[in-house]
C-alpha atoms as a PDB file:
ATOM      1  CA  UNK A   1       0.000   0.000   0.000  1.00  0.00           C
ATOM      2  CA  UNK A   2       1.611   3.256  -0.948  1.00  0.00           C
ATOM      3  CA  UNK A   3       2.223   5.953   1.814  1.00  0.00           C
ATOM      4  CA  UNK A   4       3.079   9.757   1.736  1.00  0.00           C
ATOM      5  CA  UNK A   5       5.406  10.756   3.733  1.00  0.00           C
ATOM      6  CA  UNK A   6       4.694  14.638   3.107  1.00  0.00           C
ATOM      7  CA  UNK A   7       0.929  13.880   3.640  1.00  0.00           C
ATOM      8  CA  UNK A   8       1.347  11.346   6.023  1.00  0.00           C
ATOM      9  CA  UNK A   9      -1.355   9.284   4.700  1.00  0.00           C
ATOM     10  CA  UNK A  10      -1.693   5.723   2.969  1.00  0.00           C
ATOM     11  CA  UNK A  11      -2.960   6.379  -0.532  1.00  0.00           C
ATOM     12  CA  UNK A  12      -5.405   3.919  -2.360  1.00  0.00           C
ATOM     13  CA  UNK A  13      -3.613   2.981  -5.587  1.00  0.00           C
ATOM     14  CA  UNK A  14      -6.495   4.230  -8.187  1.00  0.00           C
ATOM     15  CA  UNK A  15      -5.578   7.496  -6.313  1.00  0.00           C
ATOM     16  CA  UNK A  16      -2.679   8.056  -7.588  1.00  0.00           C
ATOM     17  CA  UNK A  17      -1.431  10.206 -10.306  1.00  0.00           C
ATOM     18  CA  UNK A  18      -0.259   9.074 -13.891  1.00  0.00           C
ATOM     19  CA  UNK A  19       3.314   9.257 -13.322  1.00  0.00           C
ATOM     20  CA  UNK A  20       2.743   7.337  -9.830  1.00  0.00           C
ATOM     21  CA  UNK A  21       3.123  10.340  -7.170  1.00  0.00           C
ATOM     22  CA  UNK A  22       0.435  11.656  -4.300  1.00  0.00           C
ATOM     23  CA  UNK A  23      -2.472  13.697  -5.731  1.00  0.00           C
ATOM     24  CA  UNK A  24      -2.157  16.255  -2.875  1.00  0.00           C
ATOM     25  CA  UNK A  25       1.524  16.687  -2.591  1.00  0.00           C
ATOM     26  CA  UNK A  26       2.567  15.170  -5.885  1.00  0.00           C
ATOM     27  CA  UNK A  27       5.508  13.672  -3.608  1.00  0.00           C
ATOM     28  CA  UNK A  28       6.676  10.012  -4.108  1.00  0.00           C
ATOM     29  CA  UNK A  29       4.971   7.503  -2.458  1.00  0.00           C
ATOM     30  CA  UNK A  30       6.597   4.654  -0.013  1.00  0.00           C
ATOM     31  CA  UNK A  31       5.358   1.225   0.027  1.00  0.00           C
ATOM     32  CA  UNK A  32       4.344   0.994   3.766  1.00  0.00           C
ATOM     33  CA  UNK A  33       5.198  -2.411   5.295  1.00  0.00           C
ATOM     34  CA  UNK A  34       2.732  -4.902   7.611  1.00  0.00           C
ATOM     35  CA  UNK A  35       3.735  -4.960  11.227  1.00  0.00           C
ATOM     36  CA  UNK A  36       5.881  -8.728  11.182  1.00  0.00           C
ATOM     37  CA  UNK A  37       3.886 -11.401  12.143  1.00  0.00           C
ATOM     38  CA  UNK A  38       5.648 -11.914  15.811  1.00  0.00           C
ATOM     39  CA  UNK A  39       4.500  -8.495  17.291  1.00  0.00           C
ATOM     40  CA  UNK A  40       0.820  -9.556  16.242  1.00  0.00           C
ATOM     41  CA  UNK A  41       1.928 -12.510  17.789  1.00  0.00           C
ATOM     42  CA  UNK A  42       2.611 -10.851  20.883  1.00  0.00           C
ATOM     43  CA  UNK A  43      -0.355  -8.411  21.023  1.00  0.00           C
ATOM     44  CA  UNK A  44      -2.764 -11.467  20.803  1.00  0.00           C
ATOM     45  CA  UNK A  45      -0.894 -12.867  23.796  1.00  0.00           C
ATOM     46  CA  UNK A  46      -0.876 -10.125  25.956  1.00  0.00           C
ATOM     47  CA  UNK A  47      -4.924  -8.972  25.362  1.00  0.00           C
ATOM     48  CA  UNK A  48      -5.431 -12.911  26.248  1.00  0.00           C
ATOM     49  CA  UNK A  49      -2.915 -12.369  29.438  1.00  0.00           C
ATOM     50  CA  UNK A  50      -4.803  -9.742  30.476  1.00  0.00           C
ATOM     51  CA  UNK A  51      -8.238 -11.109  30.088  1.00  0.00           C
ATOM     52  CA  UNK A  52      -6.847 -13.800  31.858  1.00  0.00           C
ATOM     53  CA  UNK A  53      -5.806 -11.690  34.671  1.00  0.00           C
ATOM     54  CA  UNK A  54      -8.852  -9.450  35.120  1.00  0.00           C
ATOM     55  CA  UNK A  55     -11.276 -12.933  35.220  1.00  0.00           C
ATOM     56  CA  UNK A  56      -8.960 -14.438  37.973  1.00  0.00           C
ATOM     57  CA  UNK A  57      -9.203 -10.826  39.717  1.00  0.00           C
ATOM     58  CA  UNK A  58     -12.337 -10.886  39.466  1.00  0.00           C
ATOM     59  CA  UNK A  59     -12.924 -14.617  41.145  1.00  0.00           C
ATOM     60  CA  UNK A  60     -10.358 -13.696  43.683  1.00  0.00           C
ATOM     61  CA  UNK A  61     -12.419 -11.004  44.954  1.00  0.00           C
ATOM     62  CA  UNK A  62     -15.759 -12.755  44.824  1.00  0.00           C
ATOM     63  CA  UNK A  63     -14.739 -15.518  46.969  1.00  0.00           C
ATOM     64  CA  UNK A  64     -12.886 -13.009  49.444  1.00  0.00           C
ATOM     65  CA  UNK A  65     -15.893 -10.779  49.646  1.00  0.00           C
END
């Protein structure tokens, strides 16, 4: 997915010029990379750690109430 850095922006491709540049700017686009499949990885862990946490919290405190 193209990206302007001047605009700051991702830019759908039909969006772009005829010479391949940002329609606002008319800067060159970057292709903008995916976020590597381990620190998905790890934000899918951690939400689960948390739920995890904030059930067993919640137990603890309904058997010590």
């Amino acid at each position: 997915m193209p990206w302007c850095e001047e605009c700051d922006e991702r830019i759908e491709e039909e969006d772009l010029t005829e010479e391949g540049t940002c329609p606002v700017c008319g800067s060159e686009p970057i292709e903008h990379r995916k976020s590597p499949w381990y620190f998905k990885f790890m934000v899918v862990a951690t939400v689960i750690y948390v739920i995890f946490r904030i059930v067993q919290g919640i137990l603890w405190l309904s058997h010590h109430l």
